[in-house]
ModelCIF file with pLDDT and N, C-alpha, C, O atoms, coordinates in Angstrom:
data_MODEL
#
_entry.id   MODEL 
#
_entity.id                         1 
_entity.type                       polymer 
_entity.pdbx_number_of_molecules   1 
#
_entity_poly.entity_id                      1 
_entity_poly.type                           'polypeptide(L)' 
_entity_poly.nstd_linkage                   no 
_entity_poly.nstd_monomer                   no 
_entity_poly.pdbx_seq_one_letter_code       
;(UNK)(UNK)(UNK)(UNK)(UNK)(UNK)(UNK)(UNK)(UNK)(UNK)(UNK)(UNK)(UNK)(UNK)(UNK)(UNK)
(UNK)(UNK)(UNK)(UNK)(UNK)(UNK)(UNK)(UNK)(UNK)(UNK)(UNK)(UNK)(UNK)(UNK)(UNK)(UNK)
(UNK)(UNK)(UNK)(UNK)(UNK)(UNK)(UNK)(UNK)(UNK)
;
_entity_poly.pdbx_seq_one_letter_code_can   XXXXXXXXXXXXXXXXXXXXXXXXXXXXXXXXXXXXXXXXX 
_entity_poly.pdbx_strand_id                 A 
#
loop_
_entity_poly_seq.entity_id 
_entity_poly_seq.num 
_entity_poly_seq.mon_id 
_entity_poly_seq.hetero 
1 1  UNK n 
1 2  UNK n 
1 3  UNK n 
1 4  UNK n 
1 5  UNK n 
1 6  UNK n 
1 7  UNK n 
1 8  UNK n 
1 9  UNK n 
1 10 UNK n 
1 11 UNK n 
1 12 UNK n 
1 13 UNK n 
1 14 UNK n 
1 15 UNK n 
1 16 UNK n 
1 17 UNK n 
1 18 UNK n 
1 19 UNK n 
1 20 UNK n 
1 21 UNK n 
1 22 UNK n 
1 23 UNK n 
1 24 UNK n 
1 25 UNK n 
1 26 UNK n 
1 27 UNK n 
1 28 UNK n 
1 29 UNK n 
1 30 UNK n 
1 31 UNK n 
1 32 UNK n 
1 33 UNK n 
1 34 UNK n 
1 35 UNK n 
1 36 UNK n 
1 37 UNK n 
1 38 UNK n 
1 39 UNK n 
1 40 UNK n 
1 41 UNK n 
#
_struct_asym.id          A 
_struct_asym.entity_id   1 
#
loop_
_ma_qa_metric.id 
_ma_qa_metric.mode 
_ma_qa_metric.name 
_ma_qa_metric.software_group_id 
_ma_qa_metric.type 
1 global pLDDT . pLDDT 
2 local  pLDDT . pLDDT 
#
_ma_qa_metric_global.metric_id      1 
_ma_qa_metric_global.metric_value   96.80 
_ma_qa_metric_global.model_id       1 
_ma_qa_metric_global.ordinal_id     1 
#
loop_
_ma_qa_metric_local.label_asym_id 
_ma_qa_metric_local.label_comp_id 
_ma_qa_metric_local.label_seq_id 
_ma_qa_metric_local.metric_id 
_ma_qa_metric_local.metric_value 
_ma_qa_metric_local.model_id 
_ma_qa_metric_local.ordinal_id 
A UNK 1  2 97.00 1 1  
A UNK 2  2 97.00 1 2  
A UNK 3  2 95.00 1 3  
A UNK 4  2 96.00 1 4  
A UNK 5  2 94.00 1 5  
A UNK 6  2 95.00 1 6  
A UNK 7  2 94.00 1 7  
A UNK 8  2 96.00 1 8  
A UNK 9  2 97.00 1 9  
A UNK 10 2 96.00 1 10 
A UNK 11 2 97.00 1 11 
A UNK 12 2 98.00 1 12 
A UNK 13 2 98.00 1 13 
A UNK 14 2 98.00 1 14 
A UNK 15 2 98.00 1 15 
A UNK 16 2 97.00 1 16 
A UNK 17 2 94.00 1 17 
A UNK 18 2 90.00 1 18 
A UNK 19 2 95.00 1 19 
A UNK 20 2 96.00 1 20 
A UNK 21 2 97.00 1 21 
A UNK 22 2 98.00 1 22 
A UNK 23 2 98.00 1 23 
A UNK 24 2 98.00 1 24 
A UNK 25 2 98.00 1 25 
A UNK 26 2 98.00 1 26 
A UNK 27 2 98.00 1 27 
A UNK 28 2 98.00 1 28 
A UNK 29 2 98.00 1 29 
A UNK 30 2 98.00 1 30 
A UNK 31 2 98.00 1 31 
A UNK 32 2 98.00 1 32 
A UNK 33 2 98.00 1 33 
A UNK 34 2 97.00 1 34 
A UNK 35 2 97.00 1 35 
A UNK 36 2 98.00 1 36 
A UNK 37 2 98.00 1 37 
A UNK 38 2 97.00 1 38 
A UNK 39 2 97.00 1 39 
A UNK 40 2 97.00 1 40 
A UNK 41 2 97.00 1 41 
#
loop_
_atom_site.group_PDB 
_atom_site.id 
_atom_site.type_symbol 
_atom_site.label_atom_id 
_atom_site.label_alt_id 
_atom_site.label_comp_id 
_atom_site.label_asym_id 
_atom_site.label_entity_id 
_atom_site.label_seq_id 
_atom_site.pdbx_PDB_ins_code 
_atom_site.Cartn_x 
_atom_site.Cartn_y 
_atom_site.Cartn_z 
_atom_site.occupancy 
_atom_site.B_iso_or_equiv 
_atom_site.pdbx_formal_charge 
_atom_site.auth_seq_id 
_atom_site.auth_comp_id 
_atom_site.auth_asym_id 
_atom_site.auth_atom_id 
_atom_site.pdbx_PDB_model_num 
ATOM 1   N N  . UNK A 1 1  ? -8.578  4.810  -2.039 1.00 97.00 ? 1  UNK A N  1 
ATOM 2   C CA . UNK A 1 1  ? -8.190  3.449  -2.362 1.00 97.00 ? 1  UNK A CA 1 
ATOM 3   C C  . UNK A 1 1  ? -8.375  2.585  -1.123 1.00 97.00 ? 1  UNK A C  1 
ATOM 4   O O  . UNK A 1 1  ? -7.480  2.630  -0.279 1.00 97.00 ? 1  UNK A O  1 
ATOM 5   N N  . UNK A 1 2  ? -9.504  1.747  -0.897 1.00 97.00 ? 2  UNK A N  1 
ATOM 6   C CA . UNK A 1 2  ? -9.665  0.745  -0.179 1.00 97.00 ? 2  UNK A CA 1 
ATOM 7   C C  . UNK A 1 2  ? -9.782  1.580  1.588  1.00 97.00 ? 2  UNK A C  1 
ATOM 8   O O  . UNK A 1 2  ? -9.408  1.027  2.623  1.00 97.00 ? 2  UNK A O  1 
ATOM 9   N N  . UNK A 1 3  ? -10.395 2.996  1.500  1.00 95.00 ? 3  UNK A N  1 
ATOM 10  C CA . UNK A 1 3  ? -10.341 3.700  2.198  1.00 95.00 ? 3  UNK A CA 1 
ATOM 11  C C  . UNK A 1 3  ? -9.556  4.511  2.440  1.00 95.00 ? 3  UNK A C  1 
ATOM 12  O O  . UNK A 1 3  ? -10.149 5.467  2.939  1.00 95.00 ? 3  UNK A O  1 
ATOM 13  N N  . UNK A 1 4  ? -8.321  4.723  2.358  1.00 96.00 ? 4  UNK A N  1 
ATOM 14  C CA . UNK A 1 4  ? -6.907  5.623  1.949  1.00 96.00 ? 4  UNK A CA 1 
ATOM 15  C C  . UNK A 1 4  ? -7.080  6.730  1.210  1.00 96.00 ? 4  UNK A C  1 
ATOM 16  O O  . UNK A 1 4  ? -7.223  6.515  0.007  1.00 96.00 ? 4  UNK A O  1 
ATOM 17  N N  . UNK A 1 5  ? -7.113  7.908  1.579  1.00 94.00 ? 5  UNK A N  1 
ATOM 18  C CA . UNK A 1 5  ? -6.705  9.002  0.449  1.00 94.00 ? 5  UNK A CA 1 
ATOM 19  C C  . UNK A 1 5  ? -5.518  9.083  0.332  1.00 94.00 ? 5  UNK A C  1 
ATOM 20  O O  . UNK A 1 5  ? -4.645  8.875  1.174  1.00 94.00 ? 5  UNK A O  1 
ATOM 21  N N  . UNK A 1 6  ? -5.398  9.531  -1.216 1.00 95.00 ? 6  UNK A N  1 
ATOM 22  C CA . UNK A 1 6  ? -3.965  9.924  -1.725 1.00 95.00 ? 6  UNK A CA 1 
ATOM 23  C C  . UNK A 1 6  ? -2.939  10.465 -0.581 1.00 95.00 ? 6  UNK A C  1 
ATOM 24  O O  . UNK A 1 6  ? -2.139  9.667  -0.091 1.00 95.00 ? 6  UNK A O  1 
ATOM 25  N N  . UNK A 1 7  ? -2.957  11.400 -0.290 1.00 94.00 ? 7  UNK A N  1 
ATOM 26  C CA . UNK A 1 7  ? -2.083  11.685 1.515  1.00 94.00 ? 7  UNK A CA 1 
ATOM 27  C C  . UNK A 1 7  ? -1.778  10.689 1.826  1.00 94.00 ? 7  UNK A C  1 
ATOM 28  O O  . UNK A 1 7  ? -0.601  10.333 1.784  1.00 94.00 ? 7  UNK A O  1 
ATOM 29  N N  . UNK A 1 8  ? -2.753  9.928  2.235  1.00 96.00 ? 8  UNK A N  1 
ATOM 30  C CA . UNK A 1 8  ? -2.520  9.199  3.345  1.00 96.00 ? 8  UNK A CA 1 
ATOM 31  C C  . UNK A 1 8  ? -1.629  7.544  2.611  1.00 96.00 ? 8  UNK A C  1 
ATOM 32  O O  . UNK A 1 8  ? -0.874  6.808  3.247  1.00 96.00 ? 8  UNK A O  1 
ATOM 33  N N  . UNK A 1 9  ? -2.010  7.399  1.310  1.00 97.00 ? 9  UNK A N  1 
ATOM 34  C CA . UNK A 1 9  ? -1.302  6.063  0.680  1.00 97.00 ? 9  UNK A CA 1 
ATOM 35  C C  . UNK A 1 9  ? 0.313   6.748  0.341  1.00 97.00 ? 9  UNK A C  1 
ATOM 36  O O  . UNK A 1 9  ? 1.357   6.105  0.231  1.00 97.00 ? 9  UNK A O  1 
ATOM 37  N N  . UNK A 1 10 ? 0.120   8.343  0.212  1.00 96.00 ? 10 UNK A N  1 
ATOM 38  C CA . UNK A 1 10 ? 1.465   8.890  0.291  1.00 96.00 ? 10 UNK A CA 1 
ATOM 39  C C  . UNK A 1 10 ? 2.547   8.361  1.107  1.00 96.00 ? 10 UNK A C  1 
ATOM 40  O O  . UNK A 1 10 ? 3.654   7.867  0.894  1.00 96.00 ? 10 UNK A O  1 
ATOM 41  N N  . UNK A 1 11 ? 1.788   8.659  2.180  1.00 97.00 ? 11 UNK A N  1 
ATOM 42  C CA . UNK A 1 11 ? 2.564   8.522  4.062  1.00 97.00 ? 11 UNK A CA 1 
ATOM 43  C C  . UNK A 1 11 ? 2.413   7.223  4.215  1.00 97.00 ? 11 UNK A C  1 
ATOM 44  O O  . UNK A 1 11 ? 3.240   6.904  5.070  1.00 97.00 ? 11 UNK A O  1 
ATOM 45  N N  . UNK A 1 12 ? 1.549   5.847  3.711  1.00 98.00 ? 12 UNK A N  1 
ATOM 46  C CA . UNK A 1 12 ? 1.899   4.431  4.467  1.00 98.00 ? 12 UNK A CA 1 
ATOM 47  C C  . UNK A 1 12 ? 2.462   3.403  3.834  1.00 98.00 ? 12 UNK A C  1 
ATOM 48  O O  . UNK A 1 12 ? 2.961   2.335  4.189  1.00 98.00 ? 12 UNK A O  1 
ATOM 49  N N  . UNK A 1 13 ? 2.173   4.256  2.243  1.00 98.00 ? 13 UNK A N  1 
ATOM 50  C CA . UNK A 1 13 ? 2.596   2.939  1.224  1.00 98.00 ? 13 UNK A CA 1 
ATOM 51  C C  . UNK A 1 13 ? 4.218   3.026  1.302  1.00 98.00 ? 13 UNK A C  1 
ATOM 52  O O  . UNK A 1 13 ? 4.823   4.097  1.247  1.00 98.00 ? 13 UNK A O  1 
ATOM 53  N N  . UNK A 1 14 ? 4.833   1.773  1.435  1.00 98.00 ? 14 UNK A N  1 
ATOM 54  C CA . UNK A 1 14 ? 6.257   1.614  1.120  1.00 98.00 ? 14 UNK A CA 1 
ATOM 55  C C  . UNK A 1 14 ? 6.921   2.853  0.027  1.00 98.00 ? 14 UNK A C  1 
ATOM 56  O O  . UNK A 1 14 ? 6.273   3.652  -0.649 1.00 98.00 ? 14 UNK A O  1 
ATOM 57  N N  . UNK A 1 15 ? 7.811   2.764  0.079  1.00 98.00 ? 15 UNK A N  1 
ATOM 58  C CA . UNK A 1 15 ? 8.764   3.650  -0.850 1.00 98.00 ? 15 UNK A CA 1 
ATOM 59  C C  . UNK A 1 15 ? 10.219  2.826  -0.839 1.00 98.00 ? 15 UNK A C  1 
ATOM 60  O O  . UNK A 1 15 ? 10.759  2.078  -0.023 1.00 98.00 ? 15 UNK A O  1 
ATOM 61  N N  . UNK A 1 16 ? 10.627  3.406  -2.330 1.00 97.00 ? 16 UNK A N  1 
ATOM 62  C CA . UNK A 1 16 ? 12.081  2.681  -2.395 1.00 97.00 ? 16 UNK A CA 1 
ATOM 63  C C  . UNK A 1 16 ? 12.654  3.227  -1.838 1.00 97.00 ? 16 UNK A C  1 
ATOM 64  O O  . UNK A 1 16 ? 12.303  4.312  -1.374 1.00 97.00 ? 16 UNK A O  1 
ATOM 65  N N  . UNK A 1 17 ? 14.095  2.539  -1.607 1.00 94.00 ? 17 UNK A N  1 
ATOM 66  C CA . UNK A 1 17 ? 15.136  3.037  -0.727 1.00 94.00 ? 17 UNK A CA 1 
ATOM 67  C C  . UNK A 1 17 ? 15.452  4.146  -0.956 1.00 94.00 ? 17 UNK A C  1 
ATOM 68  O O  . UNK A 1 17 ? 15.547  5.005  -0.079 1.00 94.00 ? 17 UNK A O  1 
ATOM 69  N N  . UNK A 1 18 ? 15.643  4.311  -1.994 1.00 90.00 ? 18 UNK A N  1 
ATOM 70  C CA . UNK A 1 18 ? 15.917  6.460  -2.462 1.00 90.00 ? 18 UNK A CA 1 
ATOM 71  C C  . UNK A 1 18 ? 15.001  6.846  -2.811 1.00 90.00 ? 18 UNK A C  1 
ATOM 72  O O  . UNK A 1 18 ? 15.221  7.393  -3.892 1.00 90.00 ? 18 UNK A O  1 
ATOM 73  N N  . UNK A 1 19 ? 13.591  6.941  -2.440 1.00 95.00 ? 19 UNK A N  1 
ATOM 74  C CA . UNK A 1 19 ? 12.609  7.137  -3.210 1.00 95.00 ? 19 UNK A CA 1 
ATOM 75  C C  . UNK A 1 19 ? 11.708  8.000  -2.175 1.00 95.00 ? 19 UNK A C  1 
ATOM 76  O O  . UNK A 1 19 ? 11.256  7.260  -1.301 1.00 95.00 ? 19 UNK A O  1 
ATOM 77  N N  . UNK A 1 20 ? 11.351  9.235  -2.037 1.00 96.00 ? 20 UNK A N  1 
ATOM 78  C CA . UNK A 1 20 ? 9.730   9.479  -1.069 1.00 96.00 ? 20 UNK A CA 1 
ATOM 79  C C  . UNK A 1 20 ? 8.558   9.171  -2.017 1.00 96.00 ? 20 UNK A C  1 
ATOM 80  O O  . UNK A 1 20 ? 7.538   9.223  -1.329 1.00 96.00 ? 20 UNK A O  1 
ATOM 81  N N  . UNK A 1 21 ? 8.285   8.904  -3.158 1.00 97.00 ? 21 UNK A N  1 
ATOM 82  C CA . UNK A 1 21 ? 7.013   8.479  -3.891 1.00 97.00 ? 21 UNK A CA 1 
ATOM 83  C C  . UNK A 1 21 ? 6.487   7.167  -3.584 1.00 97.00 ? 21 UNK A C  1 
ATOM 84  O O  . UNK A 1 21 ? 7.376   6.316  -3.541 1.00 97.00 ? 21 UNK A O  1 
ATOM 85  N N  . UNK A 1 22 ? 5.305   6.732  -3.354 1.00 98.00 ? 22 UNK A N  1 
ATOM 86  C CA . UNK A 1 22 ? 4.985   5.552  -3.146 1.00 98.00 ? 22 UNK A CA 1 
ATOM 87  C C  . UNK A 1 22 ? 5.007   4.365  -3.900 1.00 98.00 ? 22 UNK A C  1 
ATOM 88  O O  . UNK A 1 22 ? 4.444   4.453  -4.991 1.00 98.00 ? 22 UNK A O  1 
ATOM 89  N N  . UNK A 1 23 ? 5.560   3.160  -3.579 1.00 98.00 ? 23 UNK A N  1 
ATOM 90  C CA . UNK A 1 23 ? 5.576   2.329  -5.059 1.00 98.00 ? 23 UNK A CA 1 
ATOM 91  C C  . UNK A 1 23 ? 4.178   1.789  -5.568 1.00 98.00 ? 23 UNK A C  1 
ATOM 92  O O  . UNK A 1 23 ? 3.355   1.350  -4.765 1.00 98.00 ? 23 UNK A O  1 
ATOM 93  N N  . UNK A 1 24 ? 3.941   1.835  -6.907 1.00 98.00 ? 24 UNK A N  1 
ATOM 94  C CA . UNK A 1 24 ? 2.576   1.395  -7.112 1.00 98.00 ? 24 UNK A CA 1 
ATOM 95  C C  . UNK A 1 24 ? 2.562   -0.131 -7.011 1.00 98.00 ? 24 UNK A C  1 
ATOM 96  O O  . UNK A 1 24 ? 1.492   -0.611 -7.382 1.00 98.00 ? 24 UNK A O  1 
ATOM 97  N N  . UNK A 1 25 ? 3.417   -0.956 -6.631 1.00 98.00 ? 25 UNK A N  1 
ATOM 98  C CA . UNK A 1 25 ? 3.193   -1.952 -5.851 1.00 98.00 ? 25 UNK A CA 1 
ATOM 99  C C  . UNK A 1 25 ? 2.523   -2.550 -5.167 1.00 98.00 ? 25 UNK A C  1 
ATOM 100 O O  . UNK A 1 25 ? 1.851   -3.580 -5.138 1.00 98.00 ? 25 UNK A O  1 
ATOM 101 N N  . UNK A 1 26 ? 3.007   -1.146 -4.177 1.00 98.00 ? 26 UNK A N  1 
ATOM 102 C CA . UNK A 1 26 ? 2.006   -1.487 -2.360 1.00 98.00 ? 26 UNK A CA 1 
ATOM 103 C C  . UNK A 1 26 ? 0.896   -1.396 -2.873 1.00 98.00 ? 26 UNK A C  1 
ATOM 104 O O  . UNK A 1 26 ? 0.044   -2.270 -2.710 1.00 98.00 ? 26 UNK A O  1 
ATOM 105 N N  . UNK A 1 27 ? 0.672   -0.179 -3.684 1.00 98.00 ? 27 UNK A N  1 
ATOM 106 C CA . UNK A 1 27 ? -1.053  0.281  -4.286 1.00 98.00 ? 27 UNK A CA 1 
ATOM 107 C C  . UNK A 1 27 ? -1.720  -0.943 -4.452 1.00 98.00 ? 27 UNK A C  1 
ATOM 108 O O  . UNK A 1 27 ? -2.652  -1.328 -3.746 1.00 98.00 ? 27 UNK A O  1 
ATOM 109 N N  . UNK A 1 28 ? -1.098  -1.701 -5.639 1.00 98.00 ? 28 UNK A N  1 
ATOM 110 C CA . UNK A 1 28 ? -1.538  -2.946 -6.112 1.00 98.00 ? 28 UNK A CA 1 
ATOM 111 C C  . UNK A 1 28 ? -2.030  -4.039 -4.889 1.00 98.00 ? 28 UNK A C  1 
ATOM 112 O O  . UNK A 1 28 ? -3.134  -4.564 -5.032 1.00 98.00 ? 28 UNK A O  1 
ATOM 113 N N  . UNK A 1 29 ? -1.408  -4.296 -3.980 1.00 98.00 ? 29 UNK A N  1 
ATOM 114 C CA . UNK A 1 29 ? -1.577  -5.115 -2.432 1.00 98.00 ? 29 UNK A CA 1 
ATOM 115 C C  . UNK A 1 29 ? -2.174  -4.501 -2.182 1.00 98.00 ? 29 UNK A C  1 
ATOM 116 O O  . UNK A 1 29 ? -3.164  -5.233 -2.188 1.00 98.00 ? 29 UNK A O  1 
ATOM 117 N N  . UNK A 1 30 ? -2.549  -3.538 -1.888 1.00 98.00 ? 30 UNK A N  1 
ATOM 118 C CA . UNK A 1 30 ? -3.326  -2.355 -1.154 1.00 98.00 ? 30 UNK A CA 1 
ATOM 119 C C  . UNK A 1 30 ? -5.175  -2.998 -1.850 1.00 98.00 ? 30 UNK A C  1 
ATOM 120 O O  . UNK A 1 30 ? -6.113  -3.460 -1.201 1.00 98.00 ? 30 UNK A O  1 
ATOM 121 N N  . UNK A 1 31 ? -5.050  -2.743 -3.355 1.00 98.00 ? 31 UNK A N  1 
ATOM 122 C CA . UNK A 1 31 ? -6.039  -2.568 -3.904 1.00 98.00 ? 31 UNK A CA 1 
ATOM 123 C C  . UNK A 1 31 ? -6.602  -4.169 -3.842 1.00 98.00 ? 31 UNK A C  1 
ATOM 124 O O  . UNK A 1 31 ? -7.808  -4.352 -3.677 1.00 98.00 ? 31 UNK A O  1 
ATOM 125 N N  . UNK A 1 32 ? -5.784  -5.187 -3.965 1.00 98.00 ? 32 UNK A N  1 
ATOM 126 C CA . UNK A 1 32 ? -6.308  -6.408 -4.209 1.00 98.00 ? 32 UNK A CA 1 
ATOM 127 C C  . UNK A 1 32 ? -7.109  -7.156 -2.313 1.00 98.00 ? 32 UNK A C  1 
ATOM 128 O O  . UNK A 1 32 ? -8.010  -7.968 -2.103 1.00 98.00 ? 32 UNK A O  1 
ATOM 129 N N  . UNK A 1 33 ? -6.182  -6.342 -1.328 1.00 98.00 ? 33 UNK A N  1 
ATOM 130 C CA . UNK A 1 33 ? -6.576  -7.113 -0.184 1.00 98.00 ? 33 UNK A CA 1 
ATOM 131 C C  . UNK A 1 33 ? -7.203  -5.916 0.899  1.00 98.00 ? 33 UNK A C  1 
ATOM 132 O O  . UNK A 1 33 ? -7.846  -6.372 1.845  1.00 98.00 ? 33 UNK A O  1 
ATOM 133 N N  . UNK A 1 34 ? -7.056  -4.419 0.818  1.00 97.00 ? 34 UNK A N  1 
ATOM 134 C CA . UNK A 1 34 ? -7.308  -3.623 1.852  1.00 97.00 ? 34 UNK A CA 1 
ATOM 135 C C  . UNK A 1 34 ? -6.864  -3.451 2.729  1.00 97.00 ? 34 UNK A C  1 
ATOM 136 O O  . UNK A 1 34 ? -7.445  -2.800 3.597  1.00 97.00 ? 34 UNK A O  1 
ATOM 137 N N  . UNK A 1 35 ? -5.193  -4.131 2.974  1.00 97.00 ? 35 UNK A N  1 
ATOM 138 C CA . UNK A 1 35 ? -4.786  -3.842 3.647  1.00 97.00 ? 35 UNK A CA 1 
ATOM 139 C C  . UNK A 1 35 ? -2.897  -3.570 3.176  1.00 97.00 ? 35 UNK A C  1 
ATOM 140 O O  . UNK A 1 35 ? -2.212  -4.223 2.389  1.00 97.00 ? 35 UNK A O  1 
ATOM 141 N N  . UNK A 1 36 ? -2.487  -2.258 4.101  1.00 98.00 ? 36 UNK A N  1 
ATOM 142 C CA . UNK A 1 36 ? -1.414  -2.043 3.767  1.00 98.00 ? 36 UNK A CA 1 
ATOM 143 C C  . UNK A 1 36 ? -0.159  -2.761 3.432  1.00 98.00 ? 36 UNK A C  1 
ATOM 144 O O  . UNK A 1 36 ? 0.019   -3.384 4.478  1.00 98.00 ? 36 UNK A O  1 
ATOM 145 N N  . UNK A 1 37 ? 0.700   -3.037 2.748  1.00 98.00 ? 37 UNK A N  1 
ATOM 146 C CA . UNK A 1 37 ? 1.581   -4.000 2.555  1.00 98.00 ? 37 UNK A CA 1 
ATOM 147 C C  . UNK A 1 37 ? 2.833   -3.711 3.379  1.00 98.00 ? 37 UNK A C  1 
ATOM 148 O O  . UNK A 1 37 ? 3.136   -2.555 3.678  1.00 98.00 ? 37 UNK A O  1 
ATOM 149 N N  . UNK A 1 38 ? 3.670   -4.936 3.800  1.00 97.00 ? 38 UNK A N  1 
ATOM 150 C CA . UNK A 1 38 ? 4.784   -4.290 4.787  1.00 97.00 ? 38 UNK A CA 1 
ATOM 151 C C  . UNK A 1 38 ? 6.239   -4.142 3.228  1.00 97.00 ? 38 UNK A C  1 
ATOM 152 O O  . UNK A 1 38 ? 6.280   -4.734 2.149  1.00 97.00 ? 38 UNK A O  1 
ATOM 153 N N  . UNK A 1 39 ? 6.928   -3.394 3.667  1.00 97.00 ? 39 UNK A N  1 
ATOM 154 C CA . UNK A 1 39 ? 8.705   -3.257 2.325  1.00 97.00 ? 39 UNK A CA 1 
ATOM 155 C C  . UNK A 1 39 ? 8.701   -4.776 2.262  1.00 97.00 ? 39 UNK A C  1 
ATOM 156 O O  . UNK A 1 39 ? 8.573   -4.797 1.038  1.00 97.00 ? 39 UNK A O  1 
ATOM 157 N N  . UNK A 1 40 ? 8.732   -5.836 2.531  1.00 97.00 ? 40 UNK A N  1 
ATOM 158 C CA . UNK A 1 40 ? 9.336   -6.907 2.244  1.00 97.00 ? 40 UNK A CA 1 
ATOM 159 C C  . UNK A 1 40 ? 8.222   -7.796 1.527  1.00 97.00 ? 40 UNK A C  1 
ATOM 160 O O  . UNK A 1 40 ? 8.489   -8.944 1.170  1.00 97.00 ? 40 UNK A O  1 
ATOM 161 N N  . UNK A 1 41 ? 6.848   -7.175 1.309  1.00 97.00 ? 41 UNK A N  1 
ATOM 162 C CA . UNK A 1 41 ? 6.044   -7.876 0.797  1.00 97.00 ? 41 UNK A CA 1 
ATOM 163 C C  . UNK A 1 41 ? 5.880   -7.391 -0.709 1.00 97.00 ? 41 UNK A C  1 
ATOM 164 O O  . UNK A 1 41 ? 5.092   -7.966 -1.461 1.00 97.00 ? 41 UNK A O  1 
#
């Protein structure tokens, strides 16, 4: 994804507060701009 393997969007994409899964959120930011999203975005 936008250069990211799965691992690696594992380990940078945000996660909820009780959560280790990545939110498909960030994915979504991720996918529309290429670059990682920060928790508050």
């Amino acid at each position: 994804f936008r250069g990211y393997s799965i691992p690696e969007c594992q380990q940078l994409l945000p996660k909820a507060a009780d959560g280790a899964e990545p939110l498909p959120e960030g994915l979504f930011w991720l996918l529309c701009t290429g670059k990682v999203p920060t928790d508050e975005q």
